[in-house]
C-alpha atoms as a PDB file:
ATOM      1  CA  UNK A   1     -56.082 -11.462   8.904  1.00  0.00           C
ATOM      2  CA  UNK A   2     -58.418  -9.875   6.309  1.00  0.00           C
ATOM      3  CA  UNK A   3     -57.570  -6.772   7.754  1.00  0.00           C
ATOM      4  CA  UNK A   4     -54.190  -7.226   6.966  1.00  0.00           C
ATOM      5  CA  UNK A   5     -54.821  -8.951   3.331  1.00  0.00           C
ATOM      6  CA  UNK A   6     -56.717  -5.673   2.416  1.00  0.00           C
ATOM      7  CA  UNK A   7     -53.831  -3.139   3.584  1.00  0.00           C
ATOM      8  CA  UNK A   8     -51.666  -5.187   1.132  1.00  0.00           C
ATOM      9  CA  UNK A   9     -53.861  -5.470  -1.537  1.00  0.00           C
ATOM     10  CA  UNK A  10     -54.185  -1.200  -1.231  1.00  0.00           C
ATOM     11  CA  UNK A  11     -50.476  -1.286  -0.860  1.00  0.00           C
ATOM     12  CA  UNK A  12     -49.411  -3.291  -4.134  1.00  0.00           C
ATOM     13  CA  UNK A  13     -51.913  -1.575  -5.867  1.00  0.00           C
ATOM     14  CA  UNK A  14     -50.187   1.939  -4.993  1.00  0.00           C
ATOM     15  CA  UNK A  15     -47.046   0.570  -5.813  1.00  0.00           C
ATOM     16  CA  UNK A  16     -48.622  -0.195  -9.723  1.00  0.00           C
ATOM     17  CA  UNK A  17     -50.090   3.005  -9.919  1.00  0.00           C
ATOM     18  CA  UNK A  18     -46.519   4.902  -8.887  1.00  0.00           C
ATOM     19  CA  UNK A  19     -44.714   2.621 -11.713  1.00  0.00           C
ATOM     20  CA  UNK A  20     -47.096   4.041 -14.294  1.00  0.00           C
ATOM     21  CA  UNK A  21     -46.342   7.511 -13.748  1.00  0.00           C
ATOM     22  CA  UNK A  22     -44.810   9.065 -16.028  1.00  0.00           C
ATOM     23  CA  UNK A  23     -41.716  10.922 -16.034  1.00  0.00           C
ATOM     24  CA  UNK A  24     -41.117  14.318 -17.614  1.00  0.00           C
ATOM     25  CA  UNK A  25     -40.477  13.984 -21.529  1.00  0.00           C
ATOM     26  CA  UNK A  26     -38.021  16.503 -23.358  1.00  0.00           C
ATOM     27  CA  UNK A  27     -40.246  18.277 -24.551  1.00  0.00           C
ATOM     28  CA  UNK A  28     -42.454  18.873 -21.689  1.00  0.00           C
ATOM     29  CA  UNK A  29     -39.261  20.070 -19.672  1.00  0.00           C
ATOM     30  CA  UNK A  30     -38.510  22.116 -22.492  1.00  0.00           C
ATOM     31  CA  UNK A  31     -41.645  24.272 -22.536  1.00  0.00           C
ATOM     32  CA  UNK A  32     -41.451  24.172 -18.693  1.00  0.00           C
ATOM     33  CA  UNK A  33     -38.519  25.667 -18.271  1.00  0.00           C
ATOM     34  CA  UNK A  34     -37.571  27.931 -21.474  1.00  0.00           C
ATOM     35  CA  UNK A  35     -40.919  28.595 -23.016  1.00  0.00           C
ATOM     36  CA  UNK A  36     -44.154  28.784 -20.241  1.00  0.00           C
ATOM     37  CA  UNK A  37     -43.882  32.681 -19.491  1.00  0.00           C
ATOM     38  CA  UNK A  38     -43.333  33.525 -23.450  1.00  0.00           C
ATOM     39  CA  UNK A  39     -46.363  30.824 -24.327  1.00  0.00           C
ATOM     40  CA  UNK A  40     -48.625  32.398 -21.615  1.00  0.00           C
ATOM     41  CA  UNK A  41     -47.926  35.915 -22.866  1.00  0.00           C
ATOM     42  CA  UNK A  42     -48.607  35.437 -26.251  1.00  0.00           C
ATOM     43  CA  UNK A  43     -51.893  33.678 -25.398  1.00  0.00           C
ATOM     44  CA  UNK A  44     -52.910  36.558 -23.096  1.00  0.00           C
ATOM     45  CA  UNK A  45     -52.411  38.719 -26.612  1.00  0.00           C
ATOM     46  CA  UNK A  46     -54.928  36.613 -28.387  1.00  0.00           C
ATOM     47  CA  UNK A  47     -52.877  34.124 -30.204  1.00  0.00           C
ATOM     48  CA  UNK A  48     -54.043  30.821 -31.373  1.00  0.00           C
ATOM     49  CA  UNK A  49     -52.157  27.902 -30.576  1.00  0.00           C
ATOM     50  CA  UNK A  50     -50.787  27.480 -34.643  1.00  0.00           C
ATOM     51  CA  UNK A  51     -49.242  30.359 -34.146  1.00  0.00           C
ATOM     52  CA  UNK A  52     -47.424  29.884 -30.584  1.00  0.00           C
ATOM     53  CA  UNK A  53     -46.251  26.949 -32.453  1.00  0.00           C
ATOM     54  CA  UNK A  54     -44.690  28.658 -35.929  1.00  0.00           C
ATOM     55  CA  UNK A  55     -43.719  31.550 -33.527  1.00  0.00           C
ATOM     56  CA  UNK A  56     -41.483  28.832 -31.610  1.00  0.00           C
ATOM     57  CA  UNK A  57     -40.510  27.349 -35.003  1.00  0.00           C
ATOM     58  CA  UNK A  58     -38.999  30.307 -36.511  1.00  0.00           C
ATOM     59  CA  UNK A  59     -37.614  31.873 -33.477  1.00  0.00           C
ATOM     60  CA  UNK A  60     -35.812  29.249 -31.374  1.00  0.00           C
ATOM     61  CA  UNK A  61     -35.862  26.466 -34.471  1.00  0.00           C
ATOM     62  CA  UNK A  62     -37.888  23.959 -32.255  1.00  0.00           C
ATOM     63  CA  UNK A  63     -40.496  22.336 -34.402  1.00  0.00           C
ATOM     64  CA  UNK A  64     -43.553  21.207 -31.297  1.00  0.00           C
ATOM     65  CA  UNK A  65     -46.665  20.363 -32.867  1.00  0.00           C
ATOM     66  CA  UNK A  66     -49.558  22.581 -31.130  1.00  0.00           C
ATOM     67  CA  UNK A  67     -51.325  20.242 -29.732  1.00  0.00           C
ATOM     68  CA  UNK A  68     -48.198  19.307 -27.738  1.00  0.00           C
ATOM     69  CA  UNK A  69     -48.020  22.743 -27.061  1.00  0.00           C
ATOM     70  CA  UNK A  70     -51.816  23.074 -25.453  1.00  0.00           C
ATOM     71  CA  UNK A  71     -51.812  19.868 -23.439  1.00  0.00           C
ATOM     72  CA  UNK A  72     -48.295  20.461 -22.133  1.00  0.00           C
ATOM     73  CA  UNK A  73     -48.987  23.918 -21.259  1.00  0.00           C
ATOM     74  CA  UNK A  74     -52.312  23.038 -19.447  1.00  0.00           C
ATOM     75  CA  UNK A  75     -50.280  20.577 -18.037  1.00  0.00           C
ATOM     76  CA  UNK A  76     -48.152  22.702 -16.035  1.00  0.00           C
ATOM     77  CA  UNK A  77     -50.378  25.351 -15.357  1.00  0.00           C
ATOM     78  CA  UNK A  78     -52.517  23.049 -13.338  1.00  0.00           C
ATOM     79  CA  UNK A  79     -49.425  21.875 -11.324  1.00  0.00           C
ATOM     80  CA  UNK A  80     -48.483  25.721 -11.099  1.00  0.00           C
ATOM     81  CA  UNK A  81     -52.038  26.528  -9.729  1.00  0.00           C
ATOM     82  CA  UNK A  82     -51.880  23.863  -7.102  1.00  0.00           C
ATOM     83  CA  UNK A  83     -48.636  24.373  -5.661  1.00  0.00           C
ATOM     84  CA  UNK A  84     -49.268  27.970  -4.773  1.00  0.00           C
ATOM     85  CA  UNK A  85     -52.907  26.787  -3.251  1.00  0.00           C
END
């Protein structure tokens, strides 16, 4: 019977952590799918992440703060990088 306690304690548990997962924002979808490649070639040039972000601004009107930039683009590299390990 403890046995079987324990499996549901690691169960419910599970369940918690799945409900606090967070879903993908507007933003975040946005850089996913219409700006990664352009972000990641403009970094590979040198450019700091101010300027990715006034570079988005004036070209596509889109006003994301650069940090939102950096930690949503570090974001999905890292999910990139494990899919194709």
């Amino acid at each position: 019977k403890i046995q079987e306690i324990e499996k549901l304690k690691k169960i419910r548990a599970n369940q918690k952590v799945e409900k606090r997962k967070k879903r993908e924002g507007k933003i975040e979808r946005l850089i996913r799918l219409r700006y990664f490649y352009e972000i990641k070639k403009l970094r590979g040039e040198g450019f700091a992440w101010r300027s990715i972000s006034e570079y988005i601004s004036q070209n596509y009107k889109k006003n994301i703060h650069f940090t939102t930039l950096s930690k949503t683009f570090e974001k999905i590299s890292k999910q990139l990088n494990q899919q194709q390990n």
